[in-house]
N, C-alpha and C. Protein backbone atom coordinates (compact mmCIF):
# COMPACT_ATOMS: atom_id res chain seq x y z
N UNK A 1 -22.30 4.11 -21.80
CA UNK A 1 -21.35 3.09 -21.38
C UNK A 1 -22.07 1.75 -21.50
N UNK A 2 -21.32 1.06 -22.42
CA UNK A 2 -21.80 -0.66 -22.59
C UNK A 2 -21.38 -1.64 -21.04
N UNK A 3 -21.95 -2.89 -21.82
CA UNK A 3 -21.85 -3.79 -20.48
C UNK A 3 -20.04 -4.21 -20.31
N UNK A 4 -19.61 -4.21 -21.49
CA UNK A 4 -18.43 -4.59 -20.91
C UNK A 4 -17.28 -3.27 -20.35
N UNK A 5 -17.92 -2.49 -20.89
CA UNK A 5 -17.15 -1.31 -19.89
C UNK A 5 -17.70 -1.57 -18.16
N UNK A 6 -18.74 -1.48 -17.83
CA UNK A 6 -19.08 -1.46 -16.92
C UNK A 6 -18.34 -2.31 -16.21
N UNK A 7 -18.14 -4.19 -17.22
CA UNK A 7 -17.63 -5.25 -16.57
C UNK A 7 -16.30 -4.77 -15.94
N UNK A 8 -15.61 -4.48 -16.77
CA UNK A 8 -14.44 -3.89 -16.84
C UNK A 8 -14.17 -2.74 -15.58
N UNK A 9 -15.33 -2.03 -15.53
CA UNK A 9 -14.62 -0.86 -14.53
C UNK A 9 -14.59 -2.05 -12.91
N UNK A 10 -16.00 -3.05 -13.32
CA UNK A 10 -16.20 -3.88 -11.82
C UNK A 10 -15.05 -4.30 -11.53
N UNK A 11 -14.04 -5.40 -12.98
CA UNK A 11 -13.30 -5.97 -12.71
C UNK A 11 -12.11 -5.06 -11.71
N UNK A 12 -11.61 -4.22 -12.26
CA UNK A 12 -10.65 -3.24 -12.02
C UNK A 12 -10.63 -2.74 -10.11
N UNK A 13 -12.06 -2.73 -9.72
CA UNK A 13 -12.05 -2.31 -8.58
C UNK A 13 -12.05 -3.53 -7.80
N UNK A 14 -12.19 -4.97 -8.11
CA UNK A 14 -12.15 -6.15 -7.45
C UNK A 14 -10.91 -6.24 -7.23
N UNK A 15 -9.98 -5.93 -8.46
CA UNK A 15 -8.43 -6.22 -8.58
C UNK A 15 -7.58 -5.40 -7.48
N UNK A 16 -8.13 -4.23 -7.42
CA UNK A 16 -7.47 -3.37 -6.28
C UNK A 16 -7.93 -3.19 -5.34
N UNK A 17 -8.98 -4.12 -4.67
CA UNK A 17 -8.92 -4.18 -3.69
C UNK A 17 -8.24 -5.13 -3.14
N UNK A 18 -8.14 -6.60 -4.10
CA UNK A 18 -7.58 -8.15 -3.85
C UNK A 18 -5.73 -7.22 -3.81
N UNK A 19 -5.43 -6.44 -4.39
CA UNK A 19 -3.81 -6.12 -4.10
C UNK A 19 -3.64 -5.65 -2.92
N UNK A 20 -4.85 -4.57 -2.77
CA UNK A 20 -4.49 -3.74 -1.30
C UNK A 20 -4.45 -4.49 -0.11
N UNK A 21 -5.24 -5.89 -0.39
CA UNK A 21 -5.53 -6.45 0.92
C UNK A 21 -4.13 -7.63 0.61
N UNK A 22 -3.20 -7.84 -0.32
CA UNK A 22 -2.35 -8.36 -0.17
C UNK A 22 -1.18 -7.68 -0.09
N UNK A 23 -1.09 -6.32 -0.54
CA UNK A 23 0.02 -5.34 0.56
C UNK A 23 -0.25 -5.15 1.71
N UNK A 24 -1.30 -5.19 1.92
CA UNK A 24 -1.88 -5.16 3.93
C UNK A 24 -0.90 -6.33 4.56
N UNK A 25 -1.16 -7.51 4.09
CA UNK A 25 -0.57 -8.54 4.50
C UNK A 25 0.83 -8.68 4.37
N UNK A 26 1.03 -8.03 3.89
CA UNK A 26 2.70 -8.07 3.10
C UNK A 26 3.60 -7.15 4.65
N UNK A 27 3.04 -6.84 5.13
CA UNK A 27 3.01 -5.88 6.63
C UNK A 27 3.56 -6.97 7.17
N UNK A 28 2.80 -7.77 7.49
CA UNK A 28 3.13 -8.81 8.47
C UNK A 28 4.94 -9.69 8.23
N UNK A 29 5.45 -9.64 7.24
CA UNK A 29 6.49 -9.67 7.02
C UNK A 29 7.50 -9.19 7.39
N UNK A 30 6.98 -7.57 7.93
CA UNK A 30 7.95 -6.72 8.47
C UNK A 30 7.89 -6.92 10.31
N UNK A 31 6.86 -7.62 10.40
CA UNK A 31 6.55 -7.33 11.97
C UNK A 31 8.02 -8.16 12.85
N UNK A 32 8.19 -9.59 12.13
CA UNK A 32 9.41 -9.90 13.30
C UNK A 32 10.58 -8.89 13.16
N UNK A 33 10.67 -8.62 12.27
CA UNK A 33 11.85 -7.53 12.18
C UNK A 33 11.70 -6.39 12.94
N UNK A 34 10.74 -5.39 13.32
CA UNK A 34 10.82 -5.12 14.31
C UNK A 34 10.64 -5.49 15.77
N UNK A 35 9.82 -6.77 15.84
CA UNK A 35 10.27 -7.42 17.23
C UNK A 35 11.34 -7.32 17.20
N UNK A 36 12.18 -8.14 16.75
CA UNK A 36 13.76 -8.60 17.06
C UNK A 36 14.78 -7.29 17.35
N UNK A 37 14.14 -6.52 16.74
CA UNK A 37 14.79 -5.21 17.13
C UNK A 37 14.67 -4.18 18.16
N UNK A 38 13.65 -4.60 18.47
CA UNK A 38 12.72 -4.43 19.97
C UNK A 38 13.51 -4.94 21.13
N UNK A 39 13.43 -6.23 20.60
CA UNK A 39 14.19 -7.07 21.36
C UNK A 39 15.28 -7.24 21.98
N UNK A 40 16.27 -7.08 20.80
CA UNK A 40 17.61 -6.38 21.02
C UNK A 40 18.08 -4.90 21.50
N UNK A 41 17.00 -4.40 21.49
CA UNK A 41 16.89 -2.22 22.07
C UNK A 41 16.74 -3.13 23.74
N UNK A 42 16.27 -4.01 23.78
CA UNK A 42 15.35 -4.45 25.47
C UNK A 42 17.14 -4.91 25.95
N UNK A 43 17.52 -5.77 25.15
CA UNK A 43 18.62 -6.81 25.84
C UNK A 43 19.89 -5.43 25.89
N UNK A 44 20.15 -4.77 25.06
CA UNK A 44 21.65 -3.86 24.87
C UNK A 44 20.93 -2.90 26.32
N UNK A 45 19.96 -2.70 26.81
CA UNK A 45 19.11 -1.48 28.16
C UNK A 45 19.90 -2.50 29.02
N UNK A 46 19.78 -3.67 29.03
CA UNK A 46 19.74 -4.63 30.13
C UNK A 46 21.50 -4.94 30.73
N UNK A 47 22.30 -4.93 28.94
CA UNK A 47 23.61 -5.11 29.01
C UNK A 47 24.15 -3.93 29.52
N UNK A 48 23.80 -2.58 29.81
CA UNK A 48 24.00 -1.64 30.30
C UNK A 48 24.48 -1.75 31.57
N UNK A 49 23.12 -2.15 32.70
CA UNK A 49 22.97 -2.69 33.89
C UNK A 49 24.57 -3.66 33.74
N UNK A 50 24.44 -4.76 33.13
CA UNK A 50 25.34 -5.78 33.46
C UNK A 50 26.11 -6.04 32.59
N UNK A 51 27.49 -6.75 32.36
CA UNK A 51 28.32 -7.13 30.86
C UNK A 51 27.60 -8.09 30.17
N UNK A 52 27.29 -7.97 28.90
CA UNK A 52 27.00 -9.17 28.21
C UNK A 52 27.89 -10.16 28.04
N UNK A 53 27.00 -11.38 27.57
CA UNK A 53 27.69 -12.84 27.74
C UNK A 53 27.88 -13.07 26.03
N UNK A 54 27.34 -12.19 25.57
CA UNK A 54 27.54 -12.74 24.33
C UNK A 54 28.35 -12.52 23.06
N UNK A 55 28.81 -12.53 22.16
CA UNK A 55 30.03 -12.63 20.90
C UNK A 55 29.49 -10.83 20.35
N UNK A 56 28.14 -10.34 20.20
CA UNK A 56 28.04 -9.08 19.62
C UNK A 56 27.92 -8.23 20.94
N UNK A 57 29.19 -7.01 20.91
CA UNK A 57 29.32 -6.10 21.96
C UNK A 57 27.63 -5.63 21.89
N UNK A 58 27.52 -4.97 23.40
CA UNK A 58 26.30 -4.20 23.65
C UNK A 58 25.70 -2.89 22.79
N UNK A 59 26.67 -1.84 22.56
CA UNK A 59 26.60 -1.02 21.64
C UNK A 59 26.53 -1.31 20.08
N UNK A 60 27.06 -2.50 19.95
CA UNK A 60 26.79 -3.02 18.76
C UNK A 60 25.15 -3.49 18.30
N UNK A 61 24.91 -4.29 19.10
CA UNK A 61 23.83 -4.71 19.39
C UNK A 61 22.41 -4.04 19.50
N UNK A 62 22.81 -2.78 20.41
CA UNK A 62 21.99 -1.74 20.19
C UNK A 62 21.68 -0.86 19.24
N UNK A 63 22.61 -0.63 18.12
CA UNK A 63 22.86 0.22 16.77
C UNK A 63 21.56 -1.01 15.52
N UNK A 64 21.82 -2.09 16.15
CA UNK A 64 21.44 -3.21 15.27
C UNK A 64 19.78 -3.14 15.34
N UNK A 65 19.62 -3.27 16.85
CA UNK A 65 18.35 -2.89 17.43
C UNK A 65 17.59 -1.67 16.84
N UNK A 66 18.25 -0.57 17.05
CA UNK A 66 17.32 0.73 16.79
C UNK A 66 16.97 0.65 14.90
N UNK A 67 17.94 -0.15 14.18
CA UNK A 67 18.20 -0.42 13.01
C UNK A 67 16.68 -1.11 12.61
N UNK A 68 16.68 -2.40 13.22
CA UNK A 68 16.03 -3.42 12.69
C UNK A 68 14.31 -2.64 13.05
N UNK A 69 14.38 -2.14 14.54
CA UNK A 69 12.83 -2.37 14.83
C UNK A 69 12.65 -0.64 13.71
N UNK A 70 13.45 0.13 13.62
CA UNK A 70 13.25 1.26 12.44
C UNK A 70 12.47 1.12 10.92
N UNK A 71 13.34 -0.10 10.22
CA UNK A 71 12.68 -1.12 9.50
C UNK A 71 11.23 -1.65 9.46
N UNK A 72 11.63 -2.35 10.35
CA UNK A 72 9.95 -2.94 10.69
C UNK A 72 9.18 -2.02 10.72
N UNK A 73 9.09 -0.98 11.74
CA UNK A 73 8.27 -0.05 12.00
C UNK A 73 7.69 0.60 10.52
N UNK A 74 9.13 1.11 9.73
CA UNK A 74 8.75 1.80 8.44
C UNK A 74 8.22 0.68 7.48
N UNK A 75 8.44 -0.03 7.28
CA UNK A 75 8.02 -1.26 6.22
C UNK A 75 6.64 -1.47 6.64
N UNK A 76 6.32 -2.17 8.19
CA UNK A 76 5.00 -2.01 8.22
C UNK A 76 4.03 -0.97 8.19
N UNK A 77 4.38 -0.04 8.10
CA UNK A 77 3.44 1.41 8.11
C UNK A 77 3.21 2.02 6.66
N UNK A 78 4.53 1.30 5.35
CA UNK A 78 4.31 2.00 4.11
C UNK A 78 3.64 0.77 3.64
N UNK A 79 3.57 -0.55 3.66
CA UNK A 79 3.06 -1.59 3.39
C UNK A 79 1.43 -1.12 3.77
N UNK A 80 1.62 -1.00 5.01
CA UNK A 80 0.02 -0.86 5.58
C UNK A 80 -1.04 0.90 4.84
N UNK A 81 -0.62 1.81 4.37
CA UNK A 81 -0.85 2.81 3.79
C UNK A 81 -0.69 2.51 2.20
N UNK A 82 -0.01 1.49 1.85
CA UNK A 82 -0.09 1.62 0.60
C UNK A 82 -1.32 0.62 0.06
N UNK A 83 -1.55 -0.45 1.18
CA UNK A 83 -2.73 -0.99 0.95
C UNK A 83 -3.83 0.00 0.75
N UNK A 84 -4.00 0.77 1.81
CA UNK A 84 -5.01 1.80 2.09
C UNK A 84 -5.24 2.71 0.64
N UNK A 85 -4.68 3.24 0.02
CA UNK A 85 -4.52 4.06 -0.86
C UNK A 85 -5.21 3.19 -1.86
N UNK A 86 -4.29 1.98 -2.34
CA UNK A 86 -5.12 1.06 -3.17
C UNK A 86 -6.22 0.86 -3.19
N UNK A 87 -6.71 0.51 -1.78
CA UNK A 87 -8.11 0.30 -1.57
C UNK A 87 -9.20 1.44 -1.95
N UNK A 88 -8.58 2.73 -1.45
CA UNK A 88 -9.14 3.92 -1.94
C UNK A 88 -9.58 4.23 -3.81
N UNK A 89 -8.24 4.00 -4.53
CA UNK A 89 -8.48 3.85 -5.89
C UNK A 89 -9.45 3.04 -6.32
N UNK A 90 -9.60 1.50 -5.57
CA UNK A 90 -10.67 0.87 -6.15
C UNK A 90 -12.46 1.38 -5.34
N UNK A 91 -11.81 2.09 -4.54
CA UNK A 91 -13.77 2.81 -4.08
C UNK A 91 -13.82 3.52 -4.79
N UNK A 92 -12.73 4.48 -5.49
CA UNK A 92 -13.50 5.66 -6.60
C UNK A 92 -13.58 5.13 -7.80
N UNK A 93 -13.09 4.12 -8.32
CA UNK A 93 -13.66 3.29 -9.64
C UNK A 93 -15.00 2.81 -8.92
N UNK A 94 -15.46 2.30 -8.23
CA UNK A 94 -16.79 1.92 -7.78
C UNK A 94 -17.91 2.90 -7.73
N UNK A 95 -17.68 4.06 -7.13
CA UNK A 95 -17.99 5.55 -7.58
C UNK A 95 -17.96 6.23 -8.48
N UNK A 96 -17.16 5.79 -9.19
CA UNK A 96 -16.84 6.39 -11.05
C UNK A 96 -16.26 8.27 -10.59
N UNK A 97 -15.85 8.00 -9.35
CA UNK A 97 -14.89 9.57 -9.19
C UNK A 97 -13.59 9.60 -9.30
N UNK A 98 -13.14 11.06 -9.95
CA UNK A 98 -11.35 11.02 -8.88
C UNK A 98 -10.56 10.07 -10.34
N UNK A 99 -11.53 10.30 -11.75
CA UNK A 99 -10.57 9.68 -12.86
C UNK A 99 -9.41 9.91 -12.67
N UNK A 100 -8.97 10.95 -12.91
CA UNK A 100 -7.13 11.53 -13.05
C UNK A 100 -6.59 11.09 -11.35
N UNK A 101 -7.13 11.03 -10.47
CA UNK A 101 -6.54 10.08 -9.53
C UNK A 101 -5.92 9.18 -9.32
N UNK A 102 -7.18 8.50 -10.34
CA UNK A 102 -6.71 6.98 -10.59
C UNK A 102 -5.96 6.77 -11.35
N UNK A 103 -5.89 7.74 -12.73
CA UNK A 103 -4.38 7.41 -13.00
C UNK A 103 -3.36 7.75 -13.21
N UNK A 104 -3.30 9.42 -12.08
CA UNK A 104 -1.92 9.05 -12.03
C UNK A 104 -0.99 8.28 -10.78
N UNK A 105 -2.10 7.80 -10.18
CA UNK A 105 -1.69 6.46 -9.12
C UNK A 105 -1.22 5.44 -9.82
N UNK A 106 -1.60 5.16 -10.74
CA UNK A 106 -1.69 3.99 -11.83
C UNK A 106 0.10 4.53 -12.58
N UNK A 107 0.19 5.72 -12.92
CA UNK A 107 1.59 5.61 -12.66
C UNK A 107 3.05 5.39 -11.98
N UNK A 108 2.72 5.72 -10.64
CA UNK A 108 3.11 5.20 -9.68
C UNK A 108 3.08 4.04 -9.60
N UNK A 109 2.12 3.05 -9.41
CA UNK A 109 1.95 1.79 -8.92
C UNK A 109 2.31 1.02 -10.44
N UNK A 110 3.16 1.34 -10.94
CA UNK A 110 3.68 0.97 -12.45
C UNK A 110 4.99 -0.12 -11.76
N UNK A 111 5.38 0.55 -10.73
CA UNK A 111 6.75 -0.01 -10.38
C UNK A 111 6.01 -1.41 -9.04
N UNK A 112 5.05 -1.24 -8.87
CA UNK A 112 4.93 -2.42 -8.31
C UNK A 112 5.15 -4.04 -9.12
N UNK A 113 5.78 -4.33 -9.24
CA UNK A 113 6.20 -5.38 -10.48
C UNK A 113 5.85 -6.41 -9.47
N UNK A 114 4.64 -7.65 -10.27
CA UNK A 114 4.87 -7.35 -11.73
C UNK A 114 2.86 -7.31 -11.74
N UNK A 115 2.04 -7.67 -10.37
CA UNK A 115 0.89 -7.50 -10.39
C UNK A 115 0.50 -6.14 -10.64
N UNK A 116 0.90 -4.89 -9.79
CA UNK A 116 0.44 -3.47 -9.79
C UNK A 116 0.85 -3.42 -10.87
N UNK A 117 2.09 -3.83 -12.24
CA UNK A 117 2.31 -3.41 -13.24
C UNK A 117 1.16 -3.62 -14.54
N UNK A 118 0.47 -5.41 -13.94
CA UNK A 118 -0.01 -5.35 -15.15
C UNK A 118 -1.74 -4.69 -14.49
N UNK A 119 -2.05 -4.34 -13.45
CA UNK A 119 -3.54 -3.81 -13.01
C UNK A 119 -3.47 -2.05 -13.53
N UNK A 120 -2.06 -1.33 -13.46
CA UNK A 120 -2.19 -0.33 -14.19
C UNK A 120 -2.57 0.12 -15.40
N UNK A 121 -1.35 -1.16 -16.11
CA UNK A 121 -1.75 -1.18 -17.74
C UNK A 121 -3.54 -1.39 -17.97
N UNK A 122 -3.74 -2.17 -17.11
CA UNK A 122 -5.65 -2.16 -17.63
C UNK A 122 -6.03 -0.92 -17.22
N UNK A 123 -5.90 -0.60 -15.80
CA UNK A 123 -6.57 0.73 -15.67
C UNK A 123 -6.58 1.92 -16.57
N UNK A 124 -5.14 1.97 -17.32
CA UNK A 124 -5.21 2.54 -18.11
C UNK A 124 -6.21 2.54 -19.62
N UNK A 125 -6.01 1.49 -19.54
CA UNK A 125 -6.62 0.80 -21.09
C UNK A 125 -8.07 1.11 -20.73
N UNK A 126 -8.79 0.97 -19.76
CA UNK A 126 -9.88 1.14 -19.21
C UNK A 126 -10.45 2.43 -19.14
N UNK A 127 -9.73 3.32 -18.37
CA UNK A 127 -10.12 4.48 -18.15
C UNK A 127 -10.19 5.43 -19.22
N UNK A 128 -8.84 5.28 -20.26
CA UNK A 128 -8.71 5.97 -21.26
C UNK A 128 -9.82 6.18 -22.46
N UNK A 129 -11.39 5.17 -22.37
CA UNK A 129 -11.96 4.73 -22.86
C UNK A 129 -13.36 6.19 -23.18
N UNK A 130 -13.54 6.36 -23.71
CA UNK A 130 -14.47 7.86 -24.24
C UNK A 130 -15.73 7.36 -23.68
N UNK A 131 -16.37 6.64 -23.32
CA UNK A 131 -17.50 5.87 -22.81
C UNK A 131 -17.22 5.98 -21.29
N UNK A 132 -15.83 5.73 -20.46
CA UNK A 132 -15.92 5.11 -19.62
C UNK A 132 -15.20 6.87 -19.05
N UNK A 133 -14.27 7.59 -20.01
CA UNK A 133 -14.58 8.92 -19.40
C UNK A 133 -15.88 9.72 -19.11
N UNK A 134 -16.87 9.55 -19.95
CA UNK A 134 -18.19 10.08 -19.97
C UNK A 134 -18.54 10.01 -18.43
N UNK A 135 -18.45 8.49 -18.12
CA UNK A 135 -19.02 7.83 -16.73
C UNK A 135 -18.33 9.01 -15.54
N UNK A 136 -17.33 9.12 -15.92
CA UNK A 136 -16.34 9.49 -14.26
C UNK A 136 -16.69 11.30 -14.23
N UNK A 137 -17.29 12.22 -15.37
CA UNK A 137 -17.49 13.30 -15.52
C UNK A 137 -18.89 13.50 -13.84
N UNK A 138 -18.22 14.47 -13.23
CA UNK A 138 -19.43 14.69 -11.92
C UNK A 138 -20.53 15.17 -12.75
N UNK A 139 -21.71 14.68 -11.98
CA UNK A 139 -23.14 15.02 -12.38
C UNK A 139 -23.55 16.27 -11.41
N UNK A 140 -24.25 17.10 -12.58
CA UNK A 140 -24.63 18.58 -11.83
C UNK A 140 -25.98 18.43 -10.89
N UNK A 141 -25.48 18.23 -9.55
CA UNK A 141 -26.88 18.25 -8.46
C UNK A 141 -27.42 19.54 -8.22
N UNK A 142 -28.33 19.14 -7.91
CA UNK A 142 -29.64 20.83 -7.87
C UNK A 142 -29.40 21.46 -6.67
N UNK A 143 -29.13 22.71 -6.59
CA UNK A 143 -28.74 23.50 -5.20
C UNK A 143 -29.62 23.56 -4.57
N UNK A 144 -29.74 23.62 -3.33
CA UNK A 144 -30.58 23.23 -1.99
C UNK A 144 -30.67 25.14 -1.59
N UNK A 145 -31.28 25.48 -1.83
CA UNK A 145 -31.92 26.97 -1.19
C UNK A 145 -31.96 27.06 0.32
């Protein structure tokens, strides 16, 4: 394996980690949405106790609630795991393990449009490389008696 393969495998694992840590963040997007839905699960408990004062009935309100903080909850948890995973792909390019891992993640993460679309296409272009398969083949360690 030459230097620019090598460059190349570095680049690749910089790239997925810089995505994973911006789907991490992409979490935070989902978080008022489940406050507010939190929020509204808190106020429709409360309208129970007493009539609400306000234009959306209580049961309404509450359907909206279990709705929104459902959302949030799921958005931030596949946002937050899909970072994770990413991040994972770029430790086993750093490791040179787990080739066919990487891409058939790299198929998957095809539909992330339009960054994960074009970090696949390299991974691919990358990995597919007879030099840079050589690299990812496990090395035979000596058995311990």
């Amino acid at each position: 394996m030459d230097a620019a393969d090598s460059q190349d495998l570095k680049f690749l694992a910089i790239a997925h980690y810089g995505l994973a840590a911006l789907t991490a963040a992409t979490a935070l997007a989902f978080a008022p949405l489940g406050i507010v839905g939190w929020l509204w699960l808190q106020e429709a408990k409360q309208a129970a106790i007493e009539p609400p004062a306000t234009l959306v009935d209580g049961e309404d309100r509450a359907v909206l609630g279990a709705l929104y903080f459902a959302a949030g909850i799921s958005g931030t948890a596949l946002c937050l795991v899909h970072g994770v995973i990413v991040a994972y792909i770029g430790r086993c390019i750093v490791n040179r393990r787990r080739r066919t891992l990487c891409l058939a993640f790299s198929l998957f993460h095809l539909l992330n449009v339009p960054l994960g679309t074009i970090l696949s296409l390299f991974t691919w272009l990358v990995l597919k490389r007879p030099a840079v398969r050589q690299a990812f083949v496990p090395q035979q360690s000596p058995q311990h008696v």
